[in-house]
C-alpha atoms as a PDB file:
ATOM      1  CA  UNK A   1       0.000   0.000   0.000  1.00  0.00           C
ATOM      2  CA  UNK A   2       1.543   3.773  -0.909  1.00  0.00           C
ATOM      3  CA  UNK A   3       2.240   6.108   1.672  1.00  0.00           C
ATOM      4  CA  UNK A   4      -0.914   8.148   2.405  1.00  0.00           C
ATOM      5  CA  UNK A   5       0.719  12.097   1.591  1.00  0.00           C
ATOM      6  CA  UNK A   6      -1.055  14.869   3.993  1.00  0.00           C
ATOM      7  CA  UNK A   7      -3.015  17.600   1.540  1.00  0.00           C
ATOM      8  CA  UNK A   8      -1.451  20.994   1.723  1.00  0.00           C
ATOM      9  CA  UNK A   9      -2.138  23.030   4.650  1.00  0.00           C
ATOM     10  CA  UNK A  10      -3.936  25.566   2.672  1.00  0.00           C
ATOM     11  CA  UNK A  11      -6.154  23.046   1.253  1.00  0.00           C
ATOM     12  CA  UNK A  12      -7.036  21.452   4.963  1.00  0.00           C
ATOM     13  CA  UNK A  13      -8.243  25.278   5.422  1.00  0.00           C
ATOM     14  CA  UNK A  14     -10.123  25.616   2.299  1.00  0.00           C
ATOM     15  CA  UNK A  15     -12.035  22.799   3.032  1.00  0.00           C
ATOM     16  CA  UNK A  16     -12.940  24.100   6.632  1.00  0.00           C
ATOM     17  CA  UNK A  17     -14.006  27.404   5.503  1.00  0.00           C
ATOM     18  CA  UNK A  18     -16.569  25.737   2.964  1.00  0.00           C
ATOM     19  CA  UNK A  19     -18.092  22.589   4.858  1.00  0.00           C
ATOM     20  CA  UNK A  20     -17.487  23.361   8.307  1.00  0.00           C
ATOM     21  CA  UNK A  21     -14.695  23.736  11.014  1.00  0.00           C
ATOM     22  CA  UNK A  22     -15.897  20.754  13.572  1.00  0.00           C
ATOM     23  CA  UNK A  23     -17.199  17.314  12.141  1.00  0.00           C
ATOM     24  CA  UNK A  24     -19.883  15.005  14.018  1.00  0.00           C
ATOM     25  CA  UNK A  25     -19.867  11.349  13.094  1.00  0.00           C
ATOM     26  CA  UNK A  26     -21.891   8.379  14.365  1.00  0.00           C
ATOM     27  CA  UNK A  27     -20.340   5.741  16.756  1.00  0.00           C
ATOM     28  CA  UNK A  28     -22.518   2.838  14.587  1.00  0.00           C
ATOM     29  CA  UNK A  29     -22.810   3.782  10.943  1.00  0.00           C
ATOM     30  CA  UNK A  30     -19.769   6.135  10.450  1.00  0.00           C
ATOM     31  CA  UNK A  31     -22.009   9.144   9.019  1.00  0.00           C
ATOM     32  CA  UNK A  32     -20.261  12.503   9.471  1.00  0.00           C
ATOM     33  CA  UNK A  33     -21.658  15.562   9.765  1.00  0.00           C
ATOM     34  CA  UNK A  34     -19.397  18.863   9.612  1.00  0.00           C
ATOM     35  CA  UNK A  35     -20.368  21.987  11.027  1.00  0.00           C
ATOM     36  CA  UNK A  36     -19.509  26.108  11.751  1.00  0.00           C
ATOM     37  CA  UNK A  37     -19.053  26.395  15.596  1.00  0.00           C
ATOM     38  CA  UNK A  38     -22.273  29.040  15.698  1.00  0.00           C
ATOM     39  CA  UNK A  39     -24.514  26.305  13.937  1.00  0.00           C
ATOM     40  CA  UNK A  40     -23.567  23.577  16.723  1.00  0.00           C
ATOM     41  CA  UNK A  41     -26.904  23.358  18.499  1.00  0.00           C
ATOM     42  CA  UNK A  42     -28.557  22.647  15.079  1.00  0.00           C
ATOM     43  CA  UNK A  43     -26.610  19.601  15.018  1.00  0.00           C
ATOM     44  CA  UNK A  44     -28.873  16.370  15.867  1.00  0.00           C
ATOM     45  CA  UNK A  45     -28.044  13.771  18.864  1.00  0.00           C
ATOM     46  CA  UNK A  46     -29.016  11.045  16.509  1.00  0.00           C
ATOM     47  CA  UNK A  47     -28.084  10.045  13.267  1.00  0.00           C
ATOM     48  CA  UNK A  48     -29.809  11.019  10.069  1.00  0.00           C
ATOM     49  CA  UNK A  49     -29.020   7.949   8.682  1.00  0.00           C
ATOM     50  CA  UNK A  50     -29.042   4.843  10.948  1.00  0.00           C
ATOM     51  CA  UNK A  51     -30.188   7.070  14.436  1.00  0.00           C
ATOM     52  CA  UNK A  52     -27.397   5.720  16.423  1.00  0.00           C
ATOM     53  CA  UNK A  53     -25.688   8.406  18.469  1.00  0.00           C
ATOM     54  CA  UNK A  54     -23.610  11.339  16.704  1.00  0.00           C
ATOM     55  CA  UNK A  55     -20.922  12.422  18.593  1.00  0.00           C
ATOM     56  CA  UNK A  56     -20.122  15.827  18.119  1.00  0.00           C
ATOM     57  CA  UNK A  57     -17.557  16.261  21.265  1.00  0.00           C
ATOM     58  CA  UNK A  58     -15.408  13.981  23.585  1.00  0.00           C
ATOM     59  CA  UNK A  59     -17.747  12.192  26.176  1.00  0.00           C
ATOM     60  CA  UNK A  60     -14.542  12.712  28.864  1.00  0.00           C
ATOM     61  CA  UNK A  61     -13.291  16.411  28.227  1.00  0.00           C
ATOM     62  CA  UNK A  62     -16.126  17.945  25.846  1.00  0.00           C
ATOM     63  CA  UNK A  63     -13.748  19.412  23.037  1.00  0.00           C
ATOM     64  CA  UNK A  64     -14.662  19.110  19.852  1.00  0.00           C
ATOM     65  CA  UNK A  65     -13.796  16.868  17.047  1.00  0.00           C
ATOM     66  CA  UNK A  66     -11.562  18.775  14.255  1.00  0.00           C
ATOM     67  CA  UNK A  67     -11.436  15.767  11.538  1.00  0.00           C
ATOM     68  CA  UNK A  68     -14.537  13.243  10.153  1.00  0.00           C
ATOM     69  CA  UNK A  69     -11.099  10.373  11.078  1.00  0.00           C
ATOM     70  CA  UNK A  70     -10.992  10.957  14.800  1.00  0.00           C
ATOM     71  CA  UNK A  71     -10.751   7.938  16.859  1.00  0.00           C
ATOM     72  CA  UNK A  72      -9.449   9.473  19.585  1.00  0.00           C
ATOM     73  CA  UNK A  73      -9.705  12.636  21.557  1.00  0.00           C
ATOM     74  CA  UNK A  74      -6.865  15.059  20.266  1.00  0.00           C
ATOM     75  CA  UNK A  75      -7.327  16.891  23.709  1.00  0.00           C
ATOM     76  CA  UNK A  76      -7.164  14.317  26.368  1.00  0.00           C
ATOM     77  CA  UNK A  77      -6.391  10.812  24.456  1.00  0.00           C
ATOM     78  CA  UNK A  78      -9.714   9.046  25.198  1.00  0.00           C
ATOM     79  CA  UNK A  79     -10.695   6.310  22.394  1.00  0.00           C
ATOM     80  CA  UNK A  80     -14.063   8.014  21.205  1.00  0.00           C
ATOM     81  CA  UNK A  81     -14.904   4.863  18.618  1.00  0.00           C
ATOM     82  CA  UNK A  82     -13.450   1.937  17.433  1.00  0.00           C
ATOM     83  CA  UNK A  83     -10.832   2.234  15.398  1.00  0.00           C
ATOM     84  CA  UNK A  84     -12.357   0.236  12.477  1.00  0.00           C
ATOM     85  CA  UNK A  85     -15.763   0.389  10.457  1.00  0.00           C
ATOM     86  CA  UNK A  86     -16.854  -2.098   8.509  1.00  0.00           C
ATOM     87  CA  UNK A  87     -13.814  -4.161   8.772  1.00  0.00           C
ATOM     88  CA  UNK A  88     -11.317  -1.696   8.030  1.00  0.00           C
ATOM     89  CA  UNK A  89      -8.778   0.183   9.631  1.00  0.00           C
ATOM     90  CA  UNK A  90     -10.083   4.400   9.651  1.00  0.00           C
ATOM     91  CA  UNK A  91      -7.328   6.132   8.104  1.00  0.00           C
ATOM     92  CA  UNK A  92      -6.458   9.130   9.621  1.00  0.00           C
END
């Protein structure tokens, strides 16, 4: 398997500024859901798709998730979801 290469930092930004700076994803399906920090509360505790719980911030520490690939809490190190989905390994 090739090297996975990091985009750009200027791209990473980009990308923020258009679909959102803070991503929710559900523990059981693996839909994610990114959002602007002022639309938060319009975010749902259930999923859209499969209505298993969203996460939008760390259960432990309550900070909240930069990247739709987080498997653990950047803040205080807490395993949020298992680190594979459907069999296979989430990339971060």
């Amino acid at each position: 398997m090739p090297p996975t290469r990091k985009p750009p930092d200027w791209l990473i930004e980009e990308r923020r500024q258009t679909l959102g700076d803070h991503a929710a994803f559900c523990v059981s399906c693996g839909h994610v859901l990114r959002y602007f920090e002022q639309f938060e509360s319009e975010v749902p505790s259930a999923c859209p798709q499969c209505g298993g719980d969203l996460l939008a911030r760390c259960p432990v520490c309550d900070a909240r998730f930069a990247s739709a690939f987080t498997v653990a809490c950047n803040e205080c190190g807490t395993q949020v979801r298992d680190p594979e989905l459907f069999g296979t390994r989430i990339r971060r």
